[in-house]
Structure formats: C-alpha cells, structure tokens
Protein backbone atom coordinates (compact mmCIF):
# COMPACT_ATOMS: atom_id res chain seq x y z
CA UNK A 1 0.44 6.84 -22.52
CA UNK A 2 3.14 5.06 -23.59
CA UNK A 3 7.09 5.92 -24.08
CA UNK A 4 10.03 4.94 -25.48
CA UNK A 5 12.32 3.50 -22.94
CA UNK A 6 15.66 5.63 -22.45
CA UNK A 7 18.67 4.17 -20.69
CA UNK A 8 19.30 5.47 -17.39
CA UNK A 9 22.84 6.34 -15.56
CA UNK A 10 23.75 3.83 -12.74
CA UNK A 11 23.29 5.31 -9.51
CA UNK A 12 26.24 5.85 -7.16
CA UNK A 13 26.16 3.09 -4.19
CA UNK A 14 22.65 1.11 -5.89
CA UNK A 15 21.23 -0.63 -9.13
CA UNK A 16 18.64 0.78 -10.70
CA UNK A 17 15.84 -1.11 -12.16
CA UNK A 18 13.38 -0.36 -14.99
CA UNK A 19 10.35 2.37 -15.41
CA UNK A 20 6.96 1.17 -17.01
CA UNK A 21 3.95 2.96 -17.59
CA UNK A 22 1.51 2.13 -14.69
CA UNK A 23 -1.76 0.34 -15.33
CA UNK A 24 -3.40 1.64 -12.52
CA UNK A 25 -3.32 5.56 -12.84
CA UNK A 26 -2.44 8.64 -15.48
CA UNK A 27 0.12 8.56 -17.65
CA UNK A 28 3.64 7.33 -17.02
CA UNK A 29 6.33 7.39 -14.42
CA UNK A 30 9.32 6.40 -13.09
CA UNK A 31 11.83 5.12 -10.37
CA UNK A 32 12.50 2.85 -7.44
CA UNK A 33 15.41 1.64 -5.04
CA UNK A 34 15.56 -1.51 -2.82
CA UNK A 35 14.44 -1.48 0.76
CA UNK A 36 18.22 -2.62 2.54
CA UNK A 37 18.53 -3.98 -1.44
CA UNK A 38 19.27 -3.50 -5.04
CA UNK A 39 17.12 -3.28 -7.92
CA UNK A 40 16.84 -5.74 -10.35
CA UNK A 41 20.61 -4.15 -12.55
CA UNK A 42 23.31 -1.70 -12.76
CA UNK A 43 22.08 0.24 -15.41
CA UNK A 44 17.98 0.20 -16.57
CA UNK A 45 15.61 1.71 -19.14
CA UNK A 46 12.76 3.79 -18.57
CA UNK A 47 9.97 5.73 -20.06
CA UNK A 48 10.54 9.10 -21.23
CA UNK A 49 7.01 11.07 -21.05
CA UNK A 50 7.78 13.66 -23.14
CA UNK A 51 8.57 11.02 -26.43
CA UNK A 52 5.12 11.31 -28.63
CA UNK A 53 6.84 7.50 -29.43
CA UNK A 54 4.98 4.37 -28.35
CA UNK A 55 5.95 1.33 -26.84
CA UNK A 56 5.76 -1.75 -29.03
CA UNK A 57 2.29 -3.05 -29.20
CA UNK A 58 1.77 -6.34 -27.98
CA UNK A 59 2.33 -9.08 -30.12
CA UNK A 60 3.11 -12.77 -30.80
CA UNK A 61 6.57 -13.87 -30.11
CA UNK A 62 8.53 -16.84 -29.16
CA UNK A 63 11.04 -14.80 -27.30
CA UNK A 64 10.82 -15.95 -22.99
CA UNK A 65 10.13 -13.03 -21.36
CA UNK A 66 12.58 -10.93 -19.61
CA UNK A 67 10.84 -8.56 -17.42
CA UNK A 68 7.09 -8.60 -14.93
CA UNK A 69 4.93 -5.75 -14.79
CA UNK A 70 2.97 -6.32 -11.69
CA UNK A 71 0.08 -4.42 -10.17
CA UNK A 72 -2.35 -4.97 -7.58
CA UNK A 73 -5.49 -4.48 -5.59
CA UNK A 74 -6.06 -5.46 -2.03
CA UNK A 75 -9.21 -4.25 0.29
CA UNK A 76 -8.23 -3.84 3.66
CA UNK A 77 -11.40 -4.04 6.05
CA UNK A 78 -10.57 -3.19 9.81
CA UNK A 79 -7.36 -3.70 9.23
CA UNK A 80 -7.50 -6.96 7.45
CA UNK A 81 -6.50 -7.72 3.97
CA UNK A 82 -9.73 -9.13 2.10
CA UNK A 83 -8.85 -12.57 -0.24
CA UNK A 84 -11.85 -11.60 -2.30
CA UNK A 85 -11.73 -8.51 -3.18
CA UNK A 86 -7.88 -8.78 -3.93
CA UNK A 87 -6.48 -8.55 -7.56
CA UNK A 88 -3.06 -8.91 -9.25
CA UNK A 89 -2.45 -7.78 -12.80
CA UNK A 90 0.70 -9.25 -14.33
CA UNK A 91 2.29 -8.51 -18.05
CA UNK A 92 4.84 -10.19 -19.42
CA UNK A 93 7.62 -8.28 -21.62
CA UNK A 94 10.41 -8.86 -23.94
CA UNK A 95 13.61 -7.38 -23.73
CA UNK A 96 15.04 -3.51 -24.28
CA UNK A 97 16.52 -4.49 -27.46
CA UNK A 98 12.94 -5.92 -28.52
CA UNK A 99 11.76 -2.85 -27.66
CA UNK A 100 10.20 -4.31 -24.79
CA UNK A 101 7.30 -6.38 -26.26
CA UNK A 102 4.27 -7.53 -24.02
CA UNK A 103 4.23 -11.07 -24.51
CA UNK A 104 1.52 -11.75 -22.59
CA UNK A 105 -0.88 -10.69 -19.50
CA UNK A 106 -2.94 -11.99 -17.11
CA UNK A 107 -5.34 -11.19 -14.31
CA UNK A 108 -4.93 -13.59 -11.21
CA UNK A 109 -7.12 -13.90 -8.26
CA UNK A 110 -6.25 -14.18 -4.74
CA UNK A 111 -6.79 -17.38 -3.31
CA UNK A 112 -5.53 -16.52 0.13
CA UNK A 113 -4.02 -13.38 1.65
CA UNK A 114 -2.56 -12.86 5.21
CA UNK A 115 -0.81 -10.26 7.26
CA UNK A 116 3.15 -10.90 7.85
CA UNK A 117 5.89 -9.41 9.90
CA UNK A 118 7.08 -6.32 8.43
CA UNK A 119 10.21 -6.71 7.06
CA UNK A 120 11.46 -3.20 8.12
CA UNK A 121 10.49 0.29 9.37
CA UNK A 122 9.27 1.56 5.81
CA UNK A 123 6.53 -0.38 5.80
CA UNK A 124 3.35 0.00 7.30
CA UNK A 125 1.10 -3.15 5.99
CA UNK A 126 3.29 -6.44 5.15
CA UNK A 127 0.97 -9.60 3.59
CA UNK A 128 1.93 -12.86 2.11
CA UNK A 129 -0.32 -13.43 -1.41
CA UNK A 130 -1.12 -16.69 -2.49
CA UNK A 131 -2.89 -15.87 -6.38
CA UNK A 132 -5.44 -18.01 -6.92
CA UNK A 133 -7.11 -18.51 -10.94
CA UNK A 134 -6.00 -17.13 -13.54
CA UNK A 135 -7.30 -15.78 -17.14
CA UNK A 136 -5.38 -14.86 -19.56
CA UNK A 137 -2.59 -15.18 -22.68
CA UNK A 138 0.58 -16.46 -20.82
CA UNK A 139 1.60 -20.15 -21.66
CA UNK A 140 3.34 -20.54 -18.88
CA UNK A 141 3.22 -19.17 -15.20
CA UNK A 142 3.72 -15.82 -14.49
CA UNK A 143 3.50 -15.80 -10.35
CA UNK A 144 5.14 -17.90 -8.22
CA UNK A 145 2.82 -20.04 -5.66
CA UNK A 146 3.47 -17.40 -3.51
CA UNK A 147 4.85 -13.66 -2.85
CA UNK A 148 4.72 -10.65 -0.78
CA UNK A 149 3.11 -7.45 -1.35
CA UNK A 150 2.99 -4.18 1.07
CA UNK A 151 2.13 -0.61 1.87
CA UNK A 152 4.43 1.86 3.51
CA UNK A 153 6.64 5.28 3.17
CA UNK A 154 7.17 6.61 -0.27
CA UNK A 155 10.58 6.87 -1.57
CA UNK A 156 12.15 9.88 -2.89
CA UNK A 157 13.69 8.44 -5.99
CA UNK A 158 9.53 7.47 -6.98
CA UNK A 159 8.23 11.36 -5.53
CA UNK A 160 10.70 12.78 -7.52
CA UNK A 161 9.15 11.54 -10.75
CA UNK A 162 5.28 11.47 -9.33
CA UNK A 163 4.35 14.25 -11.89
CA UNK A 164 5.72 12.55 -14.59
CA UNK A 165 2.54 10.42 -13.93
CA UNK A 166 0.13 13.06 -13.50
CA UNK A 167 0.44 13.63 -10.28
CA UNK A 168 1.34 17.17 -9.81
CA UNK A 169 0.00 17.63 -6.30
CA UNK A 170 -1.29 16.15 -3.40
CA UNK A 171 1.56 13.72 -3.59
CA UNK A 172 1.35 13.55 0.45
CA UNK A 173 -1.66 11.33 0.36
CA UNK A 174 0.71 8.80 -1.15
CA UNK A 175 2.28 5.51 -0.33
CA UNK A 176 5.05 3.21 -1.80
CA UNK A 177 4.45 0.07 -3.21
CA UNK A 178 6.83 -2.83 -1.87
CA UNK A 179 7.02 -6.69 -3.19
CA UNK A 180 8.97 -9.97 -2.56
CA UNK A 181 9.29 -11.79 -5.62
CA UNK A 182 9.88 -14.20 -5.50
CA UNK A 183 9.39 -15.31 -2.29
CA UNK A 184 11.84 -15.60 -0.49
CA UNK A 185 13.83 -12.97 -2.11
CA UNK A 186 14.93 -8.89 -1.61
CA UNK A 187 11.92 -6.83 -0.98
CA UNK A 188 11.80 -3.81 -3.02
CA UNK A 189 9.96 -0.38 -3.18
CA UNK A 190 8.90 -0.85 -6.62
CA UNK A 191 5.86 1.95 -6.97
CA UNK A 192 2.94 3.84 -5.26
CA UNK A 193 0.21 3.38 -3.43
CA UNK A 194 -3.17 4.63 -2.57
CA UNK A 195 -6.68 4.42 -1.92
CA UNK A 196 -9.42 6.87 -3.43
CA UNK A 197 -10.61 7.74 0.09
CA UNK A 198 -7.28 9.05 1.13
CA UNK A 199 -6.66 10.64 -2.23
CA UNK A 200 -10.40 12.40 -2.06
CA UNK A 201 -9.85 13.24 1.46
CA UNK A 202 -6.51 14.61 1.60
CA UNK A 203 -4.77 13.11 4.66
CA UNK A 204 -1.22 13.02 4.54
CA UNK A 205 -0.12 9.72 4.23
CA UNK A 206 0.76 7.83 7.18
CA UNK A 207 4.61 7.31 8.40
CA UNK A 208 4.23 4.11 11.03
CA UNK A 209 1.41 1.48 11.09
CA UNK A 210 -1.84 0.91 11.42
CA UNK A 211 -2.54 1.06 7.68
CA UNK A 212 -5.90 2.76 6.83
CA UNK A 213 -8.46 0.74 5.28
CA UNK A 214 -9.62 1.07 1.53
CA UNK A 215 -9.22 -0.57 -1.57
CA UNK A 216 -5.21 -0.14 -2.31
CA UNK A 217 -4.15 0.58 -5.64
CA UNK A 218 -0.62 -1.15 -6.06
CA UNK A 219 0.94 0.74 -8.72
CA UNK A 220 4.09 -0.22 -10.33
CA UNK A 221 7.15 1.78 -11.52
CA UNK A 222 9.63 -0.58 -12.21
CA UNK A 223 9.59 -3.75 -13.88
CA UNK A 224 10.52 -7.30 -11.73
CA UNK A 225 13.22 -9.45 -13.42
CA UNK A 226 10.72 -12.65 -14.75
C-alpha cells in the first residue's frame, strides 16, 4: 500500500530522514534516527497510511534521482553471512515535489560479503557488501562498489510506528536495520529486521551478539540520499 508523503516536524537535537513503504513486508511504515548520526535532513516526508492516495506510479523521466530505497536479504549460516544467498533491492526516486517518482529499480547480487567490526553497541551483526550483477531499469549505478549493512537493537522512533506496517504485535521478535552508504560514511538505523524463524517462533529479539542465523529480511523505512 502506498501513501502520500506528508511533511514531518524536525526533531529537537536530530534530522529526520524520509518514510517509504517497505518492499519486504505489509503495508507501510515509518521512522529512523542515526546511530551517533543524523539522518539524511532537517525536515523529511513520509507516508501517511491512513491516505486512500497513491504514490506516483513509476514512470519515465529525465529527472536524476534524489532519494534510494534499499532493501536486503542476507542468510546467515553458523554465524556467517552467505554471498549466495544474499540479495539487495534498490529503487530509485524523484523528488517530494515530483511526488516522489520511481525512476528506476534494480535487483543486485552479492558478489562478496564479510563480517566487520561493529561500529557500536546497537549492533549485533556488522558486514561489508560488495553487490555483484545487476538486472534492471537504472542507466546508471545505483550502489556504490561497496557498503555496509547490519542487524542489531530496534529503535524506538521505528517501534513506535511498527503497526503502521502491520505489525501490531509481536514486535519483540524484531531487529533494526542499519547501513553505511556510502562507504565510508554515517551508519544509520534506517528500518527492521527479521527472519521468519524468529518471527514464527517468538523469541524476543536479541540485545548483544551472536546474531541468530536465518535468512534476514532488511526492511527499509527511510529513504538514503542517492
């Protein structure tokens, strides 16, 4: 389901960034603060669920896009993450005054993924992504050669607006979503995360490492500044 975006206040002390409907679960939802950083501006859109509006459908433009929707998948086996089994989704949008257009999407592989220091104590799992092929619309790159991607605690500012994306309970069992881009760069808490084991079996979600294997659903919240 899509929205239309709203603007939202600036946040005492922080930026805030932008809200996007996630590709990876129900509905849409909303938030996101930087880990010991900002978010990508003072003052950002997002998607109001309870609009019956849509977002504008994708389209052909010349426009150079302003904002990255990114998702992802990565298996962790025994505590490694698993290069081919590995995903990224990427879309490419237009601006709030466009009415945020998708300009283009792609799906990437992973060519190589490896585990990395954790950059702080809210995160649990800490890898450095190198995407591999590519398929899809974009004329030009969408990744950089290489970026970071992580599991750990879930912010409050993302809980808070968990139901928003259909998530009206067991909220414990999940994670937040955390990227570099690009790399190097601030690391933010930019979504959720979680696995359908640890959804289906209701453990609370973990607070310090190891991270439990599964396939990791990398759900965004906020858009990245292209």
């Amino acid at each position: 389901m899509h929205a239309n975006p709203i603007v939202a206040s600036p946040r005492s002390g922080r930026r805030s960034a932008l809200l996007l409907c996630a590709v990876l679960a129900v509905g849409c939802t909303a938030a996101r603060d930087g880990l010991d950083t900002a978010p990508p501006s003072d003052t950002a859109p997002f998607l109001d669920t309870d609009s019956t509006d849509t977002c504008t459908e994708t389209g052909e433009t010349d426009a150079p896009p302003a904002w990255i929707r990114l998702s992802a998948v990565v298996l962790v086996e025994d505590g490694i993450p698993v290069a081919d089994e590995s995903t990224l989704h990427v879309s490419m949008l237009g601006t709030e005054a466009d009415g945020f257009p998708e300009i283009c999407a792609e799906a990437w592989t992973v060519s190589s993924i490896a585990t990395a220091a954790l950059p702080g104590e809210a995160v649990l799992a800490w890898w450095q992504v190198v995407p591999g092929a590519q398929d899809g619309t974009c004329k030009d790159r969408s990744l950089p050669s290489s970026l970071h991607l992580g599991v750990g605690t879930l912010h409050p500012d993302v809980a808070a607006l968990l139901p928003s994306q259909g998530w009206t309970s067991a909220q414990d069992v999940l994670y937040g979503a955390y990227v570099q881009l690009p790399d190097p760069g601030d690391v933010w808490t930019y979504g959720y995360a979680w696995t359908r084991e640890g959804v289906d079996s209701g453990t609370p979600a973990r607070v310090a490492p190891p991270l439990p294997d599964g396939s990791w659903q990398l759900v965004p919240v906020y858009l990245l500044p292209a």
